[in-house]
N, C-alpha and C. Protein backbone atom coordinates (compact mmCIF):
# COMPACT_ATOMS: atom_id res chain seq x y z
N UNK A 1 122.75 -50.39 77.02
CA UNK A 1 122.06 -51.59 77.39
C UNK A 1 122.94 -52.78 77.03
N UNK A 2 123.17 -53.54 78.21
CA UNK A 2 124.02 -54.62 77.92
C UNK A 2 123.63 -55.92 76.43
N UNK A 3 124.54 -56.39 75.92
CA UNK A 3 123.88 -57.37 75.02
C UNK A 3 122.78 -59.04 75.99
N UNK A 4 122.20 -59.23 75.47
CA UNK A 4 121.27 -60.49 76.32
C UNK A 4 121.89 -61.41 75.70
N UNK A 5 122.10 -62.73 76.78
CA UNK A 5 123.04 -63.47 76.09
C UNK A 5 122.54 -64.66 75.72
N UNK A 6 122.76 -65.44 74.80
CA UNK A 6 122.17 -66.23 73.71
C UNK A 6 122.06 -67.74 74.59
N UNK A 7 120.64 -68.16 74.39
CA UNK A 7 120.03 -69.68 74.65
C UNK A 7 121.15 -70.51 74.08
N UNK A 8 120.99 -71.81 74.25
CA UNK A 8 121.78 -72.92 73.27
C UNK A 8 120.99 -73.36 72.51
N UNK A 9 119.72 -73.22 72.62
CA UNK A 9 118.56 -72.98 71.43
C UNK A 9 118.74 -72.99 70.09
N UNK A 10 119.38 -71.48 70.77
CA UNK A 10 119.83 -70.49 68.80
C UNK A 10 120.94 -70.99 68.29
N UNK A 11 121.74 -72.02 68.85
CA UNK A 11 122.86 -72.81 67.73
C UNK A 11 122.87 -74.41 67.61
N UNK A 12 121.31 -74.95 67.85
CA UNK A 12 121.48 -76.46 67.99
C UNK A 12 120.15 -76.27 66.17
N UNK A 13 120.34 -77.64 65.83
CA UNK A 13 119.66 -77.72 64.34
C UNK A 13 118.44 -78.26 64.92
N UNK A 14 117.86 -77.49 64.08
CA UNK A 14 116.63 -78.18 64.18
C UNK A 14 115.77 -79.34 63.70
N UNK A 15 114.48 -80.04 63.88
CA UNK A 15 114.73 -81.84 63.59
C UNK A 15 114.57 -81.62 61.97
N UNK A 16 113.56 -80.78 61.70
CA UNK A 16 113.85 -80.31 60.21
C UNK A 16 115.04 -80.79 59.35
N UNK A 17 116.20 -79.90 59.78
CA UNK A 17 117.54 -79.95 59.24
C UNK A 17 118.27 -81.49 59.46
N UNK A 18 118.04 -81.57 60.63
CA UNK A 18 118.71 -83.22 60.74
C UNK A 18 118.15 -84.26 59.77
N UNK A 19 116.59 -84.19 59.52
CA UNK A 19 115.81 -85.07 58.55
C UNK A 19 116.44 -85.07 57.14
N UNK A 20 116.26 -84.36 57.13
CA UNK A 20 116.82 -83.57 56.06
C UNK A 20 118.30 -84.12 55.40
N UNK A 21 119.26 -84.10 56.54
CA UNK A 21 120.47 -84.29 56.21
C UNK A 21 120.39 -86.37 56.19
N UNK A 22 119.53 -86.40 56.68
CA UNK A 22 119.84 -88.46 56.97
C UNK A 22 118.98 -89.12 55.83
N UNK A 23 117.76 -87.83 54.73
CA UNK A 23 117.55 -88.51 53.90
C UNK A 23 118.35 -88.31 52.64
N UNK A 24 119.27 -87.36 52.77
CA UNK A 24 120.36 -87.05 51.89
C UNK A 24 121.00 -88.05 51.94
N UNK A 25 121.76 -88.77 53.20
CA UNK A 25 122.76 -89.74 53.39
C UNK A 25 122.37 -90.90 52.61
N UNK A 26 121.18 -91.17 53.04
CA UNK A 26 119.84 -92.46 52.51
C UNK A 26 119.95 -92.55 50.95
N UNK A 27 119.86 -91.69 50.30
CA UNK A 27 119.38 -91.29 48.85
C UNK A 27 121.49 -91.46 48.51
N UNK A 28 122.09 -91.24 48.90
CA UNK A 28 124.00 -91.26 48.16
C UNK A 28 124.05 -92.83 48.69
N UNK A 29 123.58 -93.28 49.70
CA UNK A 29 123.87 -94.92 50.20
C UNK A 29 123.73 -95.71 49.07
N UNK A 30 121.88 -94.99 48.91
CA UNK A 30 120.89 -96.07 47.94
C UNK A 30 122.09 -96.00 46.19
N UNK A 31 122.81 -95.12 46.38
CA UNK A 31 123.37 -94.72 45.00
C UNK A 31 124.80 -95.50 45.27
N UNK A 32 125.49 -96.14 45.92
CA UNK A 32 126.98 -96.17 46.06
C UNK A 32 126.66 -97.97 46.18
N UNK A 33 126.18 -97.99 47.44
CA UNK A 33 126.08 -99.74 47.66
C UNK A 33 125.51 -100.44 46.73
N UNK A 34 124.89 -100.37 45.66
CA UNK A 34 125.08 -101.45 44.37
C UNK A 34 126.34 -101.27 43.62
N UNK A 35 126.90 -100.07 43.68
CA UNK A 35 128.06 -100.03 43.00
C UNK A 35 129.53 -100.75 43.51
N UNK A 36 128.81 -101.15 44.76
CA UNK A 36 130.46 -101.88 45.55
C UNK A 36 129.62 -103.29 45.57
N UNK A 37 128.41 -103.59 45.09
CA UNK A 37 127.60 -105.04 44.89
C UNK A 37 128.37 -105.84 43.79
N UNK A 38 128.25 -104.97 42.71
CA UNK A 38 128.50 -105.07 41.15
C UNK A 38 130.40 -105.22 41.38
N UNK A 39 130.86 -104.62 41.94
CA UNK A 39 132.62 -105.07 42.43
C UNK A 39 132.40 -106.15 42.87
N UNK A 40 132.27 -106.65 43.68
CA UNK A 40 132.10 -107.81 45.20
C UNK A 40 132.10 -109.03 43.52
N UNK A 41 130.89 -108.93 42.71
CA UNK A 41 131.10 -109.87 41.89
C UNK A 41 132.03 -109.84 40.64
N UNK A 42 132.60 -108.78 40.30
CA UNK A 42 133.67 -108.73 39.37
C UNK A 42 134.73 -109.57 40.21
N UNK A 43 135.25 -109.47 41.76
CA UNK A 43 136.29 -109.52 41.80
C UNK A 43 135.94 -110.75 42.26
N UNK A 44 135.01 -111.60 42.45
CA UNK A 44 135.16 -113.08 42.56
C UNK A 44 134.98 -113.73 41.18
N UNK A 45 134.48 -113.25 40.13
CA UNK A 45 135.00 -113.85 38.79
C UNK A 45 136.01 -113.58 38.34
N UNK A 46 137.12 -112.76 39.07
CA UNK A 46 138.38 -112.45 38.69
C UNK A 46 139.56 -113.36 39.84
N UNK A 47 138.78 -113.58 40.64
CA UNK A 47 139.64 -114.87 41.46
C UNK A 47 139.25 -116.45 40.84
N UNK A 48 138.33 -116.45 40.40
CA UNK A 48 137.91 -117.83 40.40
C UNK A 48 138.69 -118.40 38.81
N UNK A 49 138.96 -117.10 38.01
CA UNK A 49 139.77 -117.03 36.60
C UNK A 49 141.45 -117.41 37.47
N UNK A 50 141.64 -116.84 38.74
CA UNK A 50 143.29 -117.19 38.45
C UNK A 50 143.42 -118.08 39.44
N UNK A 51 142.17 -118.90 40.14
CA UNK A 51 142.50 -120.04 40.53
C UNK A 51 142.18 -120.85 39.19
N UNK A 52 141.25 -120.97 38.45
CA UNK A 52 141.22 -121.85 37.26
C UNK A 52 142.59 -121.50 36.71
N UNK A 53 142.77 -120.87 36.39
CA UNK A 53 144.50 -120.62 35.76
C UNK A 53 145.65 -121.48 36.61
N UNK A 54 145.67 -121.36 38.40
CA UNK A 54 146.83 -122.26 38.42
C UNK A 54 146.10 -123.43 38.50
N UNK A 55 145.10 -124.24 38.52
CA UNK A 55 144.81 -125.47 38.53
C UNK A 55 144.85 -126.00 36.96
N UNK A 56 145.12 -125.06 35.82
CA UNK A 56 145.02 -125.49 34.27
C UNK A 56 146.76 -125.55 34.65
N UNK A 57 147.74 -124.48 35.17
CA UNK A 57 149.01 -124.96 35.29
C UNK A 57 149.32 -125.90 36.05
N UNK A 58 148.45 -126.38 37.17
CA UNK A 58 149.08 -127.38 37.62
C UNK A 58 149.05 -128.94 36.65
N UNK A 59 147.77 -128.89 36.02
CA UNK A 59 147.87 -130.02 35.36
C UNK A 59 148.09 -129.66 34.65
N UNK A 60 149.24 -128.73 33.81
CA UNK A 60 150.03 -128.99 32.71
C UNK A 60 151.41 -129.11 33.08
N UNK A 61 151.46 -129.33 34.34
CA UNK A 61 152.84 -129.50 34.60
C UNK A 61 152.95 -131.00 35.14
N UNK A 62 151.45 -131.43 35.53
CA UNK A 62 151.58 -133.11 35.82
C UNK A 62 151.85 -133.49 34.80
N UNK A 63 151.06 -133.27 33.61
CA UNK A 63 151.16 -134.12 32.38
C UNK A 63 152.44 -133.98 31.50
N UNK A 64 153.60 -132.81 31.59
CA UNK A 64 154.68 -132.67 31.50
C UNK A 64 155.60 -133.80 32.32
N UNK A 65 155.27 -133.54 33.25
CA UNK A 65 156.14 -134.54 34.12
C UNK A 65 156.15 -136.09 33.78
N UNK A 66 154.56 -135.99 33.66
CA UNK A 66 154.34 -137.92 33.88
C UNK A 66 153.88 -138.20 32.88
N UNK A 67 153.84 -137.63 31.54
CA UNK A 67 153.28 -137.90 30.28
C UNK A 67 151.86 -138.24 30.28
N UNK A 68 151.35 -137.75 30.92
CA UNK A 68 149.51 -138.67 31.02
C UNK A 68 148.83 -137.32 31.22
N UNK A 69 147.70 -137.15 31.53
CA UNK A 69 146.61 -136.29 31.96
C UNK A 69 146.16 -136.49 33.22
N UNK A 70 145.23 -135.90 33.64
CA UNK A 70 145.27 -135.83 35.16
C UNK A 70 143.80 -137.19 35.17
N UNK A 71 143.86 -137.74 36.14
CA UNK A 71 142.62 -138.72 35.72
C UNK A 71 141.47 -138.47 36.60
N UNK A 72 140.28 -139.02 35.75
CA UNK A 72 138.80 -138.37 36.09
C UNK A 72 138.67 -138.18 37.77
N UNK A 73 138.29 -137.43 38.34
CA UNK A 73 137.76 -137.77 40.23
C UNK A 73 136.12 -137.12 39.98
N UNK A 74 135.68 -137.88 41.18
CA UNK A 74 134.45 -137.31 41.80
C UNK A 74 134.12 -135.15 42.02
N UNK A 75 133.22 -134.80 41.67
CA UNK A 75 132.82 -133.36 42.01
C UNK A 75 133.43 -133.00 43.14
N UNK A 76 134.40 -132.29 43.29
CA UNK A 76 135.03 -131.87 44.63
C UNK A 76 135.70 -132.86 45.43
N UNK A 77 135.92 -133.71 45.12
CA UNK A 77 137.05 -134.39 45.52
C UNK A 77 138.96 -134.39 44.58
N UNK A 78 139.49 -134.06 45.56
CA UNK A 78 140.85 -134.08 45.18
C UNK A 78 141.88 -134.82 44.39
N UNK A 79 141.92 -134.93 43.34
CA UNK A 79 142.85 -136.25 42.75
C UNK A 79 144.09 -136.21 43.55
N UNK A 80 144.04 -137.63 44.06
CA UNK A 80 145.72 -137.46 44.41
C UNK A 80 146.77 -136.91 43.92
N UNK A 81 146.99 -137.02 42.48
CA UNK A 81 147.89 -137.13 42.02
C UNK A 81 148.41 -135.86 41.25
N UNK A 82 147.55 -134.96 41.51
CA UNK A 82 147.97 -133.16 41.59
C UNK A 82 148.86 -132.56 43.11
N UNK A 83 149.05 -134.16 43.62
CA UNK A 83 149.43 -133.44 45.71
C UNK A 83 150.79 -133.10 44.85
N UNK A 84 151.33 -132.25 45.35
CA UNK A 84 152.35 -131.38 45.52
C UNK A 84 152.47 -130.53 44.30
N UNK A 85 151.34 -130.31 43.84
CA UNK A 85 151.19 -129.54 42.44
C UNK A 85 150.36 -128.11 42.81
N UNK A 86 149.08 -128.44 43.79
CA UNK A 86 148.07 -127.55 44.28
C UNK A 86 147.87 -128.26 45.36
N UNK A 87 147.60 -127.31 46.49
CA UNK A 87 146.88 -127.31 47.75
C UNK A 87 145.61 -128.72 47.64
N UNK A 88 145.61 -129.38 48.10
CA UNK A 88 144.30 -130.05 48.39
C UNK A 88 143.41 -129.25 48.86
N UNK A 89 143.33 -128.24 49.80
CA UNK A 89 142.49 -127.51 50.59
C UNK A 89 142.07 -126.21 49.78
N UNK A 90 142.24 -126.19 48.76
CA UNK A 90 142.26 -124.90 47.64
C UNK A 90 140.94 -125.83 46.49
N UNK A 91 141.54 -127.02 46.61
CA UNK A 91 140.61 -127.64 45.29
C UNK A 91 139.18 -128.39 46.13
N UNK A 92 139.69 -129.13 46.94
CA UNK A 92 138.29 -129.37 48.19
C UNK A 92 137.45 -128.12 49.15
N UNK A 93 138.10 -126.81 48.66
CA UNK A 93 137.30 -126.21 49.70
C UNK A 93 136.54 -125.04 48.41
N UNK A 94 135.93 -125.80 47.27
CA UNK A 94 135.07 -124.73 46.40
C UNK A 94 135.72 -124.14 45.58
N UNK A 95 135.52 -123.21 45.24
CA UNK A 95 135.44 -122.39 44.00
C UNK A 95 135.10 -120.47 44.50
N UNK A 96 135.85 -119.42 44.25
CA UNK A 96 135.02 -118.38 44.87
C UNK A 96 133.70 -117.87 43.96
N UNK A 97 133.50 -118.75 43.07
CA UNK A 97 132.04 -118.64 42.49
C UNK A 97 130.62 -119.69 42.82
N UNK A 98 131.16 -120.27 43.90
CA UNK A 98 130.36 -121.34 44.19
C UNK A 98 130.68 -123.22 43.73
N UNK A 99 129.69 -124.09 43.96
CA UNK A 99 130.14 -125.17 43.34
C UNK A 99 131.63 -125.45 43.88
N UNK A 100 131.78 -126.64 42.93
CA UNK A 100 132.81 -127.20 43.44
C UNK A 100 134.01 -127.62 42.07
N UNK A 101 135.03 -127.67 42.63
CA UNK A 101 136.52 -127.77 41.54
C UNK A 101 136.23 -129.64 40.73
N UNK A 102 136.43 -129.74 39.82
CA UNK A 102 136.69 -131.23 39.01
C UNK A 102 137.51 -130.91 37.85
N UNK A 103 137.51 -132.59 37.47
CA UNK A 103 138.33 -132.93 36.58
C UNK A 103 137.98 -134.25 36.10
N UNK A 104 138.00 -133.99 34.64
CA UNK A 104 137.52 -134.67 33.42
C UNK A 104 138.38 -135.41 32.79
N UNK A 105 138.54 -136.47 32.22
CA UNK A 105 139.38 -137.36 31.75
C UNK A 105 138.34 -139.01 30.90
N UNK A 106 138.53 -138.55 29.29
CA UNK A 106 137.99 -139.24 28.67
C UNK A 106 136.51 -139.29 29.05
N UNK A 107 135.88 -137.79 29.56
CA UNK A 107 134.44 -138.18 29.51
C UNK A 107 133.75 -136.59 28.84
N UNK A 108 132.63 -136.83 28.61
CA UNK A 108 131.86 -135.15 28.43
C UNK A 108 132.38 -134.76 27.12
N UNK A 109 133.14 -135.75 26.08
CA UNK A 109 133.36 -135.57 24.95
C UNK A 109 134.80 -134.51 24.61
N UNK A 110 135.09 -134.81 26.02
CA UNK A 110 136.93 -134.45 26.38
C UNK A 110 138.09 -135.50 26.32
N UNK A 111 138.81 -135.18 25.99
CA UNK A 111 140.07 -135.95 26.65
C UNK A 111 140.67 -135.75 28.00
N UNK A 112 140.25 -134.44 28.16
CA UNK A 112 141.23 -133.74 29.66
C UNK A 112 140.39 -132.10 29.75
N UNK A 113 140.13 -132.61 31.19
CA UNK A 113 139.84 -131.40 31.30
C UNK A 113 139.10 -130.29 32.68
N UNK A 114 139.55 -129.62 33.43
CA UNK A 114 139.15 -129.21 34.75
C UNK A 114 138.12 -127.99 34.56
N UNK A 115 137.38 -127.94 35.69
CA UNK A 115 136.87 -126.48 35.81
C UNK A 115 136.04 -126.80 37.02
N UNK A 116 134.49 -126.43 36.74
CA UNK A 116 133.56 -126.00 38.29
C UNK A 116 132.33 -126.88 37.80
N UNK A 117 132.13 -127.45 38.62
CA UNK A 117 130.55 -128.21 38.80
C UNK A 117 129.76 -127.69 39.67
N UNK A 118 128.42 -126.97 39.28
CA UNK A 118 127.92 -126.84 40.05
C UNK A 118 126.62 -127.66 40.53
N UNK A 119 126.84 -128.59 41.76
CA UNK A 119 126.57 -129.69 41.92
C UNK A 119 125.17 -129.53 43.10
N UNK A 120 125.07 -128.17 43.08
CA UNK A 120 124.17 -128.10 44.86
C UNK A 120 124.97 -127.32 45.63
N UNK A 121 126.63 -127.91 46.07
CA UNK A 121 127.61 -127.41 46.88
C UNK A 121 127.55 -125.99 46.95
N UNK A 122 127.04 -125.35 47.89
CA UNK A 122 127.27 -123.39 47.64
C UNK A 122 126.33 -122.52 46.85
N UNK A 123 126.90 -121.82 46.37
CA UNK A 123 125.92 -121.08 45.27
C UNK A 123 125.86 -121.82 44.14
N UNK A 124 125.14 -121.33 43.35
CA UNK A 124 125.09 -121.94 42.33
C UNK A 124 125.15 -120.35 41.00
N UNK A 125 125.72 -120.46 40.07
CA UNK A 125 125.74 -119.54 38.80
C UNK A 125 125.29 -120.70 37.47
N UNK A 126 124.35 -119.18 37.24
CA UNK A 126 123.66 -120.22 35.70
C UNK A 126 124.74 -119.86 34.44
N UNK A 127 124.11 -119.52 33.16
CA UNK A 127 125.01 -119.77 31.98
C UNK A 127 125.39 -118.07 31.71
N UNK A 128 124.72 -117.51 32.30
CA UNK A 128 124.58 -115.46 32.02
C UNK A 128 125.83 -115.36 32.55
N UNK A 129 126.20 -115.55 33.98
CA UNK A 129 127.04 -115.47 34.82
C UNK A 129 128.55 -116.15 34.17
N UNK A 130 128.68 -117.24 34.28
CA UNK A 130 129.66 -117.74 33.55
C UNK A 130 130.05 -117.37 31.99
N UNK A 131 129.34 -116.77 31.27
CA UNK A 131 129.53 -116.39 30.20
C UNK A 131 130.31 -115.18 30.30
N UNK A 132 130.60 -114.35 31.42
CA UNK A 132 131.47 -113.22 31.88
C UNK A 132 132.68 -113.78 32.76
N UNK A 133 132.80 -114.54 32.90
CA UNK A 133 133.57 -115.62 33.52
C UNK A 133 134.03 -115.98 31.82
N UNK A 134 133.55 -116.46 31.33
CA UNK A 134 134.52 -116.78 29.81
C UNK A 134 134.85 -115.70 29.32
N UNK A 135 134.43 -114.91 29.84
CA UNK A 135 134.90 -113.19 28.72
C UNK A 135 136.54 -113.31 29.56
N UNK A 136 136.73 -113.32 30.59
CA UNK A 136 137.60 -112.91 30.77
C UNK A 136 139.03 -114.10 30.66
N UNK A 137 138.19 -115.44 30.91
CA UNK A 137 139.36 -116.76 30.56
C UNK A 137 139.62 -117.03 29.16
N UNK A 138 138.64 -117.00 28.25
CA UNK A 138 138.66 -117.03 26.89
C UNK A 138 137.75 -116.15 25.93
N UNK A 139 136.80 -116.33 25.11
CA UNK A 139 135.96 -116.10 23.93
C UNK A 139 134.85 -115.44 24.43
N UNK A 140 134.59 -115.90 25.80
CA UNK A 140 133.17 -114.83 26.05
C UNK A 140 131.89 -115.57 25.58
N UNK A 141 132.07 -116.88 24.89
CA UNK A 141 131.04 -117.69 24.44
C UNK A 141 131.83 -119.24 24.59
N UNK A 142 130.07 -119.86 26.14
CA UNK A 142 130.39 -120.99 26.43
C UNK A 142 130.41 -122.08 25.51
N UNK A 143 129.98 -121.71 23.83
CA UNK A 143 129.75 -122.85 22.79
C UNK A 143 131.36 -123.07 22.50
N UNK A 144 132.40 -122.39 22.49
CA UNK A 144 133.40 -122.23 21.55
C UNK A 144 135.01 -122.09 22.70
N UNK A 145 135.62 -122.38 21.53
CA UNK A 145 136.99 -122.11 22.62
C UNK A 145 137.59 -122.89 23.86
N UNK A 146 138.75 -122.42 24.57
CA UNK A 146 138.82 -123.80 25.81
C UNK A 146 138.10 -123.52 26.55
N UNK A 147 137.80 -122.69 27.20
CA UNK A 147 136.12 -122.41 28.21
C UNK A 147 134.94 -122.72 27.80
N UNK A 148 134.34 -123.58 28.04
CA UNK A 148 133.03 -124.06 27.76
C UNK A 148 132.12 -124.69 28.79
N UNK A 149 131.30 -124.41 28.20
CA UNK A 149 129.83 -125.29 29.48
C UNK A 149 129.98 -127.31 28.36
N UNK A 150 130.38 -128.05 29.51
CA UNK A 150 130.58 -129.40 28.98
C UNK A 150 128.92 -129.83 28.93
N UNK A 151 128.40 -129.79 29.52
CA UNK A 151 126.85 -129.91 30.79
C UNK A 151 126.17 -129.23 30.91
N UNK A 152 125.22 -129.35 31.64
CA UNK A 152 124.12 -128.64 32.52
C UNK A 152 124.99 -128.49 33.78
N UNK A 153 125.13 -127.28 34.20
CA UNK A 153 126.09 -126.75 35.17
C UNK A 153 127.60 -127.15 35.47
N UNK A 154 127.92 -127.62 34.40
CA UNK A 154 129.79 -128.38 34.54
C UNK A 154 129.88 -127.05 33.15
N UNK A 155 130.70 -126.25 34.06
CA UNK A 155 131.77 -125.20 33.12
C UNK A 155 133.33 -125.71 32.98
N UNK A 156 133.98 -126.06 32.17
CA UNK A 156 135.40 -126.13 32.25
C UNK A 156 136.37 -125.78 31.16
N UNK A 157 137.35 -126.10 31.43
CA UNK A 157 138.46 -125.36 30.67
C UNK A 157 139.25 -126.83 29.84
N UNK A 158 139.00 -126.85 28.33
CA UNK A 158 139.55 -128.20 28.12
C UNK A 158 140.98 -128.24 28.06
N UNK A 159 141.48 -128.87 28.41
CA UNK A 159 142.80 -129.13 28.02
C UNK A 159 143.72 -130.02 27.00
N UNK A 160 142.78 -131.14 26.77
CA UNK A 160 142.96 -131.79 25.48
C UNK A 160 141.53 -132.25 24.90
N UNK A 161 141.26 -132.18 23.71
CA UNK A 161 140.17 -132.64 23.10
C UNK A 161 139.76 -134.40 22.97
C-alpha cells in the first residue's frame, strides 16, 4: 500500500504555538527595554560631564590668556568672549541633560563659575538626578566640592570662589 501523502496542515504551527511564542517575546522585551532606558540616561550624564569639562577648559584657558574670568551672561546666551574657545552653537543649543549652559561671575556667592540652569528651556532634572551627575564630575554631593547646586535649579561647576 502506497504511503498517503501529507496535508500542509501537518507542518504549519498552530495559533496555540504562535501565542505562545509572541508572549514569550513580550515578557524578554518587557525585561531588556528598561535596561537600554537606564543606558539612554547614563550616557547623557556622561556627555553632559565632558561637555561641562570642555566648557570648564575653555574658560580656563580664557582666563590664562586674558588674566580675568569669563564674565556673567544671561541663561543660555553665549558670552562673546569664549568665541574661538567653544562653539557658540554647542553652548546656545542646551545641555544633553536639558536646560540651558551659563556662566557666573561675582554672583550666587561665586567668583567664577559655569554649569546648567534649568530655566523651563527642555527638560528639566531635579537634585536626585544631578547628584549622579556630581558622582561622576566630583563628590557625588551637591553641598560640597566644585560641583554644586548654586540655586534652585542652577547646578555648576565653580571655578573660583
Amino acid at each position: 500500500m502506497p504511503p498517503r501523502p501529507r496535508s500542509c496542515a501537518a507542518h504549519a504551527f498552530t495559533l496555540v504555538e504562535i501565542l505562545i511564542v509572541v508572549v514569550i517575546l513580550g515578557i524578554l522585551a518587557a525585561i531588556v527595554v528598561p535596561a537600554f532606558a537606564g543606558a539612554t540616561d547614563e550616557s547623557r550624564r556622561g556627555a553632559f560631564a565632558e561637555s561641562l569639562h570642555s566648557l570648564i577648559e575653555s574658560a580656563e584657558i580664557y582666563q590664562a590668556r586674558t588674566g580675568q574670568h569669563i564674565p556673567d551672561s544671561s541663561s543660555g546666551v553665549f558670552p562673546p568672549e569664549l568665541l574661538g574657545y567653544i562653539r557658540e552653537s554647542d553652548f546656545e543649543g542646551g545641555t544633553p541633560v536639558g536646560g540651558v549652559w551659563d556662566t557666573e561671575f561675582n554672583d550666587s556667592g561665586v567668583t567664577s563659575a559655569v554649569g546648567v540652569h534649568f530655566d523651563g528651556t527642555g527638560e528639566t532634572q531635579d537634585d536626585a538626578y544631578m547628584t549622579l551627575v556630581d558622582a561622576i564630575v566630583d563628590d557625588g554631593d551637591l553641598s560640597t566640592g566644585v560641583f554644586r547646586m548654586l540655586a534652585a535649579s542652577r547646578y555648576y561647576y565653580v571655578l573660583a570662589e
